[in-house]
Protein backbone atom coordinates (compact mmCIF):
# COMPACT_ATOMS: atom_id res chain seq x y z
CA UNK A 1 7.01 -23.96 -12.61
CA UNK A 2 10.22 -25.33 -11.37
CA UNK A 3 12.14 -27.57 -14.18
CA UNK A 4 13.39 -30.73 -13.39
CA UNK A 5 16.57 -30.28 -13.86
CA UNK A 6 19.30 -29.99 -10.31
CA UNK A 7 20.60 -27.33 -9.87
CA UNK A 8 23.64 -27.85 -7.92
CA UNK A 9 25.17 -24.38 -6.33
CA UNK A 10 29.21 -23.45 -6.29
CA UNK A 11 30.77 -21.83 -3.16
CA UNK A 12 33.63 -20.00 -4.82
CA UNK A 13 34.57 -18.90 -1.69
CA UNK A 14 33.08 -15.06 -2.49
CA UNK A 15 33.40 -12.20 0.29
CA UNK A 16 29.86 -12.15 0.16
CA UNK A 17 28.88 -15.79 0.47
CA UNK A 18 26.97 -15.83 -2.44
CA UNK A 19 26.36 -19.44 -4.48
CA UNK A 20 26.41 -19.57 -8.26
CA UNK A 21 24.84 -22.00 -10.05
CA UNK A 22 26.38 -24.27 -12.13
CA UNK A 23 24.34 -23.84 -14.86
CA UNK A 24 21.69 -21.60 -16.69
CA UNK A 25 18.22 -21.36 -16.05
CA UNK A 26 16.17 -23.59 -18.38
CA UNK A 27 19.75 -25.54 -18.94
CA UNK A 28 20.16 -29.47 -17.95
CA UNK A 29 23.82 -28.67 -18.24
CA UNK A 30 26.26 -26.38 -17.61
CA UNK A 31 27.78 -26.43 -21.59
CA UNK A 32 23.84 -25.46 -22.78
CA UNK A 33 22.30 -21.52 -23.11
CA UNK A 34 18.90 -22.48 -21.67
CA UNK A 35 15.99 -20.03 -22.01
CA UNK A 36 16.11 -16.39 -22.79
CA UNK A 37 14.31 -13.88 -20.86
CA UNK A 38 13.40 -10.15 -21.02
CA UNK A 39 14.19 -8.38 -17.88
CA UNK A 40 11.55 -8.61 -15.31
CA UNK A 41 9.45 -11.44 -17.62
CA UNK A 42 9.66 -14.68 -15.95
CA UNK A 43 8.85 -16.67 -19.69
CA UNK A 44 11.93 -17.74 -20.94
CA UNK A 45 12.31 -18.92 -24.36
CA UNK A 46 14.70 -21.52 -26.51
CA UNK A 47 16.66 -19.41 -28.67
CA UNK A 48 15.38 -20.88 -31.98
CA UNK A 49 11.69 -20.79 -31.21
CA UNK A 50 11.21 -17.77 -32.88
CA UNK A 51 9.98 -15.28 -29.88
CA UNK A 52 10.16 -11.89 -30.95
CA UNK A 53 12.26 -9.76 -28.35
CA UNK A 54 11.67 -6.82 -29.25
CA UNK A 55 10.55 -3.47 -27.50
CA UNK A 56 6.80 -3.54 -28.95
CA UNK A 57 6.44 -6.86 -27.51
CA UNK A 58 8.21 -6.16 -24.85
CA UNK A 59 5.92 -2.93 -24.06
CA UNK A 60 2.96 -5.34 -23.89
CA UNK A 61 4.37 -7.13 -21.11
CA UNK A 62 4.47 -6.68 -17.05
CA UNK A 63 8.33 -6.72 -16.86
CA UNK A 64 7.86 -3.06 -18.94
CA UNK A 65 6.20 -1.38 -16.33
CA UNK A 66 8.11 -3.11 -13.54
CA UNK A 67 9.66 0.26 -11.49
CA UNK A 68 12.20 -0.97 -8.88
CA UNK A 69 15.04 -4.37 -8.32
CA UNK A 70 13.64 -7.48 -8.81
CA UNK A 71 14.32 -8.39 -5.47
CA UNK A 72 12.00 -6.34 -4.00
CA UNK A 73 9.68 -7.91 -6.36
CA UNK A 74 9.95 -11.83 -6.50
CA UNK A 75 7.66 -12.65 -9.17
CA UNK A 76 9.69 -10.91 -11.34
CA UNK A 77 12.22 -13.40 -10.69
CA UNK A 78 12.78 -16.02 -13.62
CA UNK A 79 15.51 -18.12 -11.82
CA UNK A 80 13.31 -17.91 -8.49
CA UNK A 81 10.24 -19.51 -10.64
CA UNK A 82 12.53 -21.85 -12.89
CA UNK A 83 14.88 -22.91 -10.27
CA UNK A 84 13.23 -22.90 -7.11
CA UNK A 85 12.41 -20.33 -4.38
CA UNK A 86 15.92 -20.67 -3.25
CA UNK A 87 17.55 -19.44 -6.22
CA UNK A 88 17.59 -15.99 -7.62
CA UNK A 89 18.93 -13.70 -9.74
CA UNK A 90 22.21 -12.37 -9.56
CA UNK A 91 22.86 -8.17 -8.35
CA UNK A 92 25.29 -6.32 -10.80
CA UNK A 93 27.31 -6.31 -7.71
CA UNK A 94 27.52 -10.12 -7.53
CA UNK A 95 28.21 -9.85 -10.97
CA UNK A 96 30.86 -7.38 -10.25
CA UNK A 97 32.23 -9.56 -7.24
CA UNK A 98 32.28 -12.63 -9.33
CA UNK A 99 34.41 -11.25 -12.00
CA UNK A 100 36.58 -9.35 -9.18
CA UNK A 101 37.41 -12.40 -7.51
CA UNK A 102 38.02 -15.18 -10.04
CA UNK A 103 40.30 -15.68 -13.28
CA UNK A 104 38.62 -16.19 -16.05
CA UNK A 105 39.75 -17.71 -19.72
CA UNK A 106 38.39 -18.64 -22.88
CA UNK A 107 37.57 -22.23 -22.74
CA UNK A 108 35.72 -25.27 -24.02
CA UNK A 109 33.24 -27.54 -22.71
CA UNK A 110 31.87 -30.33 -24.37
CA UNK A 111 32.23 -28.87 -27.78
CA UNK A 112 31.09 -25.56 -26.64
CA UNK A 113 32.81 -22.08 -26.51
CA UNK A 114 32.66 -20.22 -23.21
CA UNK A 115 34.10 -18.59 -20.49
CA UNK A 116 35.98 -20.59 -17.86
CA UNK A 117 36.05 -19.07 -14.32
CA UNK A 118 38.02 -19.76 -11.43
CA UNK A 119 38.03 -18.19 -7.85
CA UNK A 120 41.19 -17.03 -7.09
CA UNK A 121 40.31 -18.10 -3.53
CA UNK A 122 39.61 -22.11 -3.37
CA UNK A 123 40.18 -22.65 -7.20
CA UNK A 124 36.44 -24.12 -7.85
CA UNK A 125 35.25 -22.98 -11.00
CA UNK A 126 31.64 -22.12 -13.49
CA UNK A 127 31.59 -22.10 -16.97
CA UNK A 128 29.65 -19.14 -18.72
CA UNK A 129 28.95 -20.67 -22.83
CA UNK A 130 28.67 -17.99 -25.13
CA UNK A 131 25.38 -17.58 -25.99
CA UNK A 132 24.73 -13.92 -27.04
CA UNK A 133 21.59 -12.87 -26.97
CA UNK A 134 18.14 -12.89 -28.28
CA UNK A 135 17.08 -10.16 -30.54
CA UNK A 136 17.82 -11.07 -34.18
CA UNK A 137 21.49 -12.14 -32.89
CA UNK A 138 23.07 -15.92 -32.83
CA UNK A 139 25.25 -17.59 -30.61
CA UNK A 140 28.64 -16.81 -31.30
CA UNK A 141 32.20 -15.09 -29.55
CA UNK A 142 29.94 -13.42 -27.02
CA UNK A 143 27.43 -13.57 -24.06
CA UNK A 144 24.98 -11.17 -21.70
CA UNK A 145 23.70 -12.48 -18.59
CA UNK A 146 21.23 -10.34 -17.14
CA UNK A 147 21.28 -8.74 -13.35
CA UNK A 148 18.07 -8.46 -11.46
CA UNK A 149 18.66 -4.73 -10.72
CA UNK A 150 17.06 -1.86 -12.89
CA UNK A 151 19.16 1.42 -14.12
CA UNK A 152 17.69 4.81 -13.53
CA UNK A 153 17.72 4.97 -17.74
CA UNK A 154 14.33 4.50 -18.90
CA UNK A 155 13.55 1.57 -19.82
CA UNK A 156 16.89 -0.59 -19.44
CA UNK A 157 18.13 -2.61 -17.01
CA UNK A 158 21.84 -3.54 -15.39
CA UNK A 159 23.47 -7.08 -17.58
CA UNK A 160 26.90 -8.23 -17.83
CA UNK A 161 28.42 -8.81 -21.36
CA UNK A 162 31.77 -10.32 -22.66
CA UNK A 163 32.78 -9.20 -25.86
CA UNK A 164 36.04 -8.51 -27.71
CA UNK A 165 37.94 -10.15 -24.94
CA UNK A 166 36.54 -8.18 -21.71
CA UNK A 167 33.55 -7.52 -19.38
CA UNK A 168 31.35 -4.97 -19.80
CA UNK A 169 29.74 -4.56 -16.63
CA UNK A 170 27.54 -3.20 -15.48
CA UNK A 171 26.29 -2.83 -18.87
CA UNK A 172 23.34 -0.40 -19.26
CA UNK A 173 21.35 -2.03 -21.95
CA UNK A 174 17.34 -2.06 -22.67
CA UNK A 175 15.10 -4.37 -21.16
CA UNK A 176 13.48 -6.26 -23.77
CA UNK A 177 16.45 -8.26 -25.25
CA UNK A 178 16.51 -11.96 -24.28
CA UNK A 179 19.65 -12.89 -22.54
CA UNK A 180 19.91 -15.25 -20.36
CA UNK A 181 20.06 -15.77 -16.23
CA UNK A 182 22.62 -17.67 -14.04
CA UNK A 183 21.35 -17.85 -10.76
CA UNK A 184 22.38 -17.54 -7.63
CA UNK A 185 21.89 -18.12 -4.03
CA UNK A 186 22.85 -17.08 -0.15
């Protein structure tokens, strides 16, 4: 079920040569949230259609009993299914990398709050809006992006979260929340 929208990848000229998106999954631009997902569910939901992330729903659902990286496991993968088989989602480590290698500010794009980041190493640039997460939560100072790799907690999964003006990564958080994906690519 790919969207329609183009995806159009950035070479921030990473160690590892890995391509970030210039936008969220489910987003037809790079200032929008797009769709919240539970780790390992490849459903993604608008933030204001009511789903209920939660863990009883969540414990109803395949991503729950999911056991290993969703990279070993591909149809686990909501920016692979949303975005194309050449897009995926991001490691912790490429979330790590990403934030190791670029300078990052609070910025604004078209009217929206967000994170502004540059590589330090050919000054091209993504833009990460604030959009918190989905659990009973709104939009606001804030995001979490999820990683496609599990923690050895029960029942969580690796994200990475701005708040109170730094990263939190890799954040240890559980699965069921909705945050949202920005994918990436080889």
């Amino acid at each position: 079920m790919e969207l329609a929208f183009k995806y159009v990848f950035v070479d921030l000229g990473l160690p590892s040569g890995t391509k970030w998106a210039d936008r969220n999954v489910g987003a037809s631009g790079p200032e929008e949230y797009g769709l919240y997902f539970s780790w390992g569910n490849v459903d993604g939901h608008v933030y204001s259609d009511g789903s209920g992330f939660s863990s009883a729903n969540y414990s109803n659902t395949t991503g729950s009993s999911l056991s290993t990286n969703i990279p070993t496991n591909k149809t686990y993968d909501a920016a692979r299914k949303y975005c194309g088989s050449a897009w995926r989602m991001p490691t912790s480590s490429e979330w790590q990398e990403l934030i190791n290698y670029c300078n990052y500010s609070t910025s604004t794009l078209n009217g929206v709050s967000g994170m502004l980041l540059v590589s330090k190493n050919n000054g091209k640039s993504i833009f990460l809006p604030y959009g918190g997460y989905n659990a009973g939560s709104s939009s606001g100072s804030w995001y979490d992006y999820w990683s496609s790799t599990i923690s050895s907690t029960s029942g969580c999964a690796y994200a990475i979260e701005w708040r109170g003006g730094s990263f939190n990564l890799p954040y240890n958080i559980n699965r069921f929340y909705g945050f949202t994906i920005r994918p990436v690519k080889n």
